[in-house]
PDB file of N, CA and C in Angstrom:
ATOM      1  N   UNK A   1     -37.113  28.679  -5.747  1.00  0.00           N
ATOM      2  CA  UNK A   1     -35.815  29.188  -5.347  1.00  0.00           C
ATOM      3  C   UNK A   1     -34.764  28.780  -6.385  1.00  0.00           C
ATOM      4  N   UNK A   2     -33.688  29.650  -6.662  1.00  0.00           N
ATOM      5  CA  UNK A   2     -33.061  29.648  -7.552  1.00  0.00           C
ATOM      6  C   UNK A   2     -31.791  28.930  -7.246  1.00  0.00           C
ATOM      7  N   UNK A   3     -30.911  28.009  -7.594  1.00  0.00           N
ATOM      8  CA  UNK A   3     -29.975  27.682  -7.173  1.00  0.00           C
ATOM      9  C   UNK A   3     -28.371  28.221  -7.562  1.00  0.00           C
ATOM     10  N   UNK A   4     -28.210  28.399  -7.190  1.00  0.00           N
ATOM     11  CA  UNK A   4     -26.819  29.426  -7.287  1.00  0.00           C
ATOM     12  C   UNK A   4     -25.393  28.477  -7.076  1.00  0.00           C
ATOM     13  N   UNK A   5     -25.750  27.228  -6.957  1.00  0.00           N
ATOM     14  CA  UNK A   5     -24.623  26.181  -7.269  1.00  0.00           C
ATOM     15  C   UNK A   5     -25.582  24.889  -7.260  1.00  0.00           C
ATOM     16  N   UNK A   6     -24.955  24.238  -8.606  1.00  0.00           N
ATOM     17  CA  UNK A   6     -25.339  22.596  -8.425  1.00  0.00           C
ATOM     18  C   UNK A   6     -24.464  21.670  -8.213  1.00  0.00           C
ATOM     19  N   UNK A   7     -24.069  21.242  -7.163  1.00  0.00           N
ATOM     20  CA  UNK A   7     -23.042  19.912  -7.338  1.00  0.00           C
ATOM     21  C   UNK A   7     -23.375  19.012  -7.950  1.00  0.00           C
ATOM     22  N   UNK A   8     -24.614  18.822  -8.035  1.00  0.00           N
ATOM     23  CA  UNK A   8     -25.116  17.132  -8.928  1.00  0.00           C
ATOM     24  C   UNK A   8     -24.672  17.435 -10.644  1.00  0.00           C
ATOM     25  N   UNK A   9     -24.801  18.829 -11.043  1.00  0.00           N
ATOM     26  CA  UNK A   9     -24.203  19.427 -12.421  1.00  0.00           C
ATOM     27  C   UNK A   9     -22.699  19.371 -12.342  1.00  0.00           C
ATOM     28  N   UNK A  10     -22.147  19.852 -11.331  1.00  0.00           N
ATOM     29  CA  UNK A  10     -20.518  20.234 -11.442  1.00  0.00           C
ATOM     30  C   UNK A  10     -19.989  18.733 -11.635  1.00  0.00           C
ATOM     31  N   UNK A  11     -20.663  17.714 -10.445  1.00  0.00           N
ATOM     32  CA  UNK A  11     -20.033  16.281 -10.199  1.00  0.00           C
ATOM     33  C   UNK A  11     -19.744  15.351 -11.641  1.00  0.00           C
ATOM     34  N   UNK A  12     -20.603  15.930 -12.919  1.00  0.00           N
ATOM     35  CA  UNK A  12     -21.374  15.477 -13.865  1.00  0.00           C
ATOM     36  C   UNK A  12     -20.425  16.044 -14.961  1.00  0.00           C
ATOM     37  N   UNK A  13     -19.971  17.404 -14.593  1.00  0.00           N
ATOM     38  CA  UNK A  13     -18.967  17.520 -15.796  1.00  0.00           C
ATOM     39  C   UNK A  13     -18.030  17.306 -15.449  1.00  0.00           C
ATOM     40  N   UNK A  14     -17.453  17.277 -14.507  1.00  0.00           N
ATOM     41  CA  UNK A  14     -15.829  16.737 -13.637  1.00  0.00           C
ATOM     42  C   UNK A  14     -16.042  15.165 -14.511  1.00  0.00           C
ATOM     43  N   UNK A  15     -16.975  14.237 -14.632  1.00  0.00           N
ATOM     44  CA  UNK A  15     -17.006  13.266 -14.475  1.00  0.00           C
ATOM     45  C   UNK A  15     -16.160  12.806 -16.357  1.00  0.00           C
ATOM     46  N   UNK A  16     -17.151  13.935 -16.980  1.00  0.00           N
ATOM     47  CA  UNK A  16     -17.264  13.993 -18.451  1.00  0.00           C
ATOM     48  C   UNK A  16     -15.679  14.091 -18.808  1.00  0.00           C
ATOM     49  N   UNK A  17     -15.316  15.270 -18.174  1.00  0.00           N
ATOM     50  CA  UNK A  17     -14.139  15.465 -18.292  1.00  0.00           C
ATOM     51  C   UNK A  17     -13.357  14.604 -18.315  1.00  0.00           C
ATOM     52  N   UNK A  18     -13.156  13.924 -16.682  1.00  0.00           N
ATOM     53  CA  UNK A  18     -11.980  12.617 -17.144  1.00  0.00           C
ATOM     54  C   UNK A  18     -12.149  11.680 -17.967  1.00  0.00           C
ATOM     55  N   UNK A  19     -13.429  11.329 -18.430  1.00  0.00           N
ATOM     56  CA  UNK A  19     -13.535  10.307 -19.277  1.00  0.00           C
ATOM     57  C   UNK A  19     -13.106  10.720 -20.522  1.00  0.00           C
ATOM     58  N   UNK A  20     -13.161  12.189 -20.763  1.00  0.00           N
ATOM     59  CA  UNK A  20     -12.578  12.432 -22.368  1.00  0.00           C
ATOM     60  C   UNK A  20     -11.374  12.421 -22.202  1.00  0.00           C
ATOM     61  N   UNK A  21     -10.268  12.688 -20.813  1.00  0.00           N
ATOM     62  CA  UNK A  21      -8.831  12.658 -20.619  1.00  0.00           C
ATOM     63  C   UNK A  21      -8.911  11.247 -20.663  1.00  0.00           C
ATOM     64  N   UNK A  22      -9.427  10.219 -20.084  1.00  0.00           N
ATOM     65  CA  UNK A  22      -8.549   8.511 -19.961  1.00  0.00           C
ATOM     66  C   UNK A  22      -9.427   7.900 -21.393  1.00  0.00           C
ATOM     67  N   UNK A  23     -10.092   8.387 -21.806  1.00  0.00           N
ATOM     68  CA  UNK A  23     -10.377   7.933 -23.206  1.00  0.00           C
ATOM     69  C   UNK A  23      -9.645   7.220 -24.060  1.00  0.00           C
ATOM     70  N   UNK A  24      -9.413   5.856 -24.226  1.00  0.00           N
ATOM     71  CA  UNK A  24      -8.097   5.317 -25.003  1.00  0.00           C
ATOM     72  C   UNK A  24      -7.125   4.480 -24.022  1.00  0.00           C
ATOM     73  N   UNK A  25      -6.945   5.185 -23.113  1.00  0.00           N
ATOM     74  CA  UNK A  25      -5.973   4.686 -22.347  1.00  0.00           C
ATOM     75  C   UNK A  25      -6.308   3.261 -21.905  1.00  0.00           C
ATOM     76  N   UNK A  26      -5.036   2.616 -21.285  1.00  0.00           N
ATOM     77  CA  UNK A  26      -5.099   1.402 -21.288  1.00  0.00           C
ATOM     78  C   UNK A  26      -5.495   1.336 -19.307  1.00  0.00           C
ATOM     79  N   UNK A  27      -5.492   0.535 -18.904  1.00  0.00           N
ATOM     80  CA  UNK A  27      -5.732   0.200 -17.439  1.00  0.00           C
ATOM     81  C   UNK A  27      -4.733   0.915 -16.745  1.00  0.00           C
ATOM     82  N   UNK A  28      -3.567   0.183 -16.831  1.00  0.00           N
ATOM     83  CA  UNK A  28      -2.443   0.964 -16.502  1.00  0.00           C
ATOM     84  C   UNK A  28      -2.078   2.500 -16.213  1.00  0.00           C
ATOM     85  N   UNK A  29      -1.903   2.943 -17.821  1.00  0.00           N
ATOM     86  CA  UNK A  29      -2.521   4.004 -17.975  1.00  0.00           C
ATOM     87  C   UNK A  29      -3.727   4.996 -17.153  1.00  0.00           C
ATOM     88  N   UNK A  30      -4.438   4.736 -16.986  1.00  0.00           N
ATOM     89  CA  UNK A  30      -5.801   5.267 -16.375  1.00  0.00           C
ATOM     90  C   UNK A  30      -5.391   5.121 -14.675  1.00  0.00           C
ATOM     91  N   UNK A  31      -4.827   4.306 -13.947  1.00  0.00           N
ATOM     92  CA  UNK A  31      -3.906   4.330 -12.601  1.00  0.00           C
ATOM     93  C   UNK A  31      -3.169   5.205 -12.397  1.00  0.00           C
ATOM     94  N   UNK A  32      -1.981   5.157 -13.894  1.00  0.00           N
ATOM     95  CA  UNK A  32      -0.954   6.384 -13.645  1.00  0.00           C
ATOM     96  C   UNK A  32      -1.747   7.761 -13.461  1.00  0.00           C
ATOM     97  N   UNK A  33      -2.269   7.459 -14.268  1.00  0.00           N
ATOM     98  CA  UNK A  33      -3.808   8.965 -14.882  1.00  0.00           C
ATOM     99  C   UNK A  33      -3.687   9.459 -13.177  1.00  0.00           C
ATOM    100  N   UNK A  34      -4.797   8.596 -12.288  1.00  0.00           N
ATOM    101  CA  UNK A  34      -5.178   8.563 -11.444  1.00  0.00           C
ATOM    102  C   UNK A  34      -4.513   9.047  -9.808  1.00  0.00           C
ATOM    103  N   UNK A  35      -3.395   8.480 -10.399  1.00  0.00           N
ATOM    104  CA  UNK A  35      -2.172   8.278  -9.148  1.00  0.00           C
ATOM    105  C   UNK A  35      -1.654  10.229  -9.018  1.00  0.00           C
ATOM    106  N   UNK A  36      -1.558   9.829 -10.295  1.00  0.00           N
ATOM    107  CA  UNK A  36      -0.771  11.443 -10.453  1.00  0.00           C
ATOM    108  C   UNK A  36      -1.930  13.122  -9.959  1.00  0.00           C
ATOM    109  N   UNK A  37      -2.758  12.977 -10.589  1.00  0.00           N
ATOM    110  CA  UNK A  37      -3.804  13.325 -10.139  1.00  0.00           C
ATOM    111  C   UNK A  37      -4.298  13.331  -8.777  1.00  0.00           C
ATOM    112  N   UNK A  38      -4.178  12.642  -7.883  1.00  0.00           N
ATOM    113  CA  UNK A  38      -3.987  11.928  -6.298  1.00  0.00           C
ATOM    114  C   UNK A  38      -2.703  12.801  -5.681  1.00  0.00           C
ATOM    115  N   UNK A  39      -1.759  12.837  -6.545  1.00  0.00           N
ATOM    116  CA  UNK A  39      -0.500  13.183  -5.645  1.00  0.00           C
ATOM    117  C   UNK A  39      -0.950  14.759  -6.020  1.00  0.00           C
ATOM    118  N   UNK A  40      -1.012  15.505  -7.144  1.00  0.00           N
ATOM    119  CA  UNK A  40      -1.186  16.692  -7.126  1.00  0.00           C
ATOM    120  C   UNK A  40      -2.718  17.176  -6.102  1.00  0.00           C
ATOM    121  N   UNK A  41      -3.493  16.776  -5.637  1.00  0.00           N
ATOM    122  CA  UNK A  41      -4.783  16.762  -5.120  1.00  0.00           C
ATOM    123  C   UNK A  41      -3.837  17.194  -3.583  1.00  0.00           C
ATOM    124  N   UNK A  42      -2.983  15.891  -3.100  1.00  0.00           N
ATOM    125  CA  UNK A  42      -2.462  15.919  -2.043  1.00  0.00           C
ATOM    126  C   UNK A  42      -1.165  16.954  -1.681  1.00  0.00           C
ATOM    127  N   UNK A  43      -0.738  17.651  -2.814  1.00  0.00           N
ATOM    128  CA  UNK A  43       0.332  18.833  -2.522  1.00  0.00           C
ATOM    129  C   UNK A  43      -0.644  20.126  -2.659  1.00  0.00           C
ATOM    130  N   UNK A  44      -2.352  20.263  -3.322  1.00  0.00           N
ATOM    131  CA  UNK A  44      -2.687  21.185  -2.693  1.00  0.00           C
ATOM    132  C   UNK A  44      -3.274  21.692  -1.318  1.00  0.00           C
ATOM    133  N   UNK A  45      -3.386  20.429  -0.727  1.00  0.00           N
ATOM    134  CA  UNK A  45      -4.276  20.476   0.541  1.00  0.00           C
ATOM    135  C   UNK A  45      -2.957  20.416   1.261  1.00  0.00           C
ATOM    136  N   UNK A  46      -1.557  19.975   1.267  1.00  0.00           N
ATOM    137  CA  UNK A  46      -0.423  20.560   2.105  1.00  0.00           C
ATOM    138  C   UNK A  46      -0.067  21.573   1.851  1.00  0.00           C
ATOM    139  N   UNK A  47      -0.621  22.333   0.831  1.00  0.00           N
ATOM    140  CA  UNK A  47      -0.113  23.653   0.620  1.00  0.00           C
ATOM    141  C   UNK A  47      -1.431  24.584   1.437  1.00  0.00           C
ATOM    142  N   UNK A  48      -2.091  24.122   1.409  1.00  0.00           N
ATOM    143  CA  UNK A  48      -3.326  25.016   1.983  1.00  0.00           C
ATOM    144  C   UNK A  48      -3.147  24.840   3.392  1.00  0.00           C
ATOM    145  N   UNK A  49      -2.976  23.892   3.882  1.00  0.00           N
ATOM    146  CA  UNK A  49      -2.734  23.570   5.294  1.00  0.00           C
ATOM    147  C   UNK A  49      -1.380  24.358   5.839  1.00  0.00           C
ATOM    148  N   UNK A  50      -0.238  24.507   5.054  1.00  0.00           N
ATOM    149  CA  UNK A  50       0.790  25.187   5.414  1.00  0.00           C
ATOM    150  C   UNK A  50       0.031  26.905   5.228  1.00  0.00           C
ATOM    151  N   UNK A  51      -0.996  27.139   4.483  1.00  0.00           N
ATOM    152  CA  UNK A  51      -0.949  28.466   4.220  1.00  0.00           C
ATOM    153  C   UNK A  51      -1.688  29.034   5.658  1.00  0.00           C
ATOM    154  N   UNK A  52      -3.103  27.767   6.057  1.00  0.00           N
ATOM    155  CA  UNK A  52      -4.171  28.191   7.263  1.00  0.00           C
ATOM    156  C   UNK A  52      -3.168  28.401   8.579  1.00  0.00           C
ATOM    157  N   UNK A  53      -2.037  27.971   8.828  1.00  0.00           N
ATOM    158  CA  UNK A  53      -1.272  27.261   9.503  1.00  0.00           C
ATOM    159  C   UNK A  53      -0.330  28.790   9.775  1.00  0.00           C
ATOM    160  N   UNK A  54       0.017  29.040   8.625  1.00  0.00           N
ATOM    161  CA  UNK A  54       0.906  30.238   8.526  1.00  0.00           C
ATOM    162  C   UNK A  54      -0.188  31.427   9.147  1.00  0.00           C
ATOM    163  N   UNK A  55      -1.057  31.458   8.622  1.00  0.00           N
ATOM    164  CA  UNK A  55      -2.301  32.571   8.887  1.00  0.00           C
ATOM    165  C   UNK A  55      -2.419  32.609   9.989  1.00  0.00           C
ATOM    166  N   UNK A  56      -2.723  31.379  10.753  1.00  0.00           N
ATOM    167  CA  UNK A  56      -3.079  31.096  12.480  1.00  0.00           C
ATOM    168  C   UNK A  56      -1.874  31.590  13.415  1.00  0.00           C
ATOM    169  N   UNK A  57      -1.359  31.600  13.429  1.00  0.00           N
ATOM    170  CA  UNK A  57       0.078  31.558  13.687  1.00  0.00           C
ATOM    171  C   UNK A  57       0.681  32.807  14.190  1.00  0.00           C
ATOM    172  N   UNK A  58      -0.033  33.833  13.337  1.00  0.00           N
ATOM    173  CA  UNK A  58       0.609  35.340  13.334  1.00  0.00           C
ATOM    174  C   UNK A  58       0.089  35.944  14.654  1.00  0.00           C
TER     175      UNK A  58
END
């Protein structure tokens, strides 16, 4: 059977990825990295929640 999504692949380049973004960075750095990243994560899931919310609603 053919797989038509891998998370263990996707998890793997997500992973690659940030390490080439905090690459260099200092501790600090790599928090702010982190934090900010965290807060944008958390204005899309209030935006999605305002959107299911709006949808339900009608």
């Amino acid at each position: 059977m053919k797989k038509t999504f891998d998370c263990v692949e996707m998890k793997q380049t997500c992973q690659e990825e940030i390490r080439r973004q905090i690459k260099g960075m200092t501790p600090s750095e790599e928090v702010a990295f982190f934090r900010r990243a965290g807060g944008k994560l958390q204005q899309r899931i209030n935006s999605s929640k305002a959107s299911a919310a709006h949808t339900t609603s009608r």
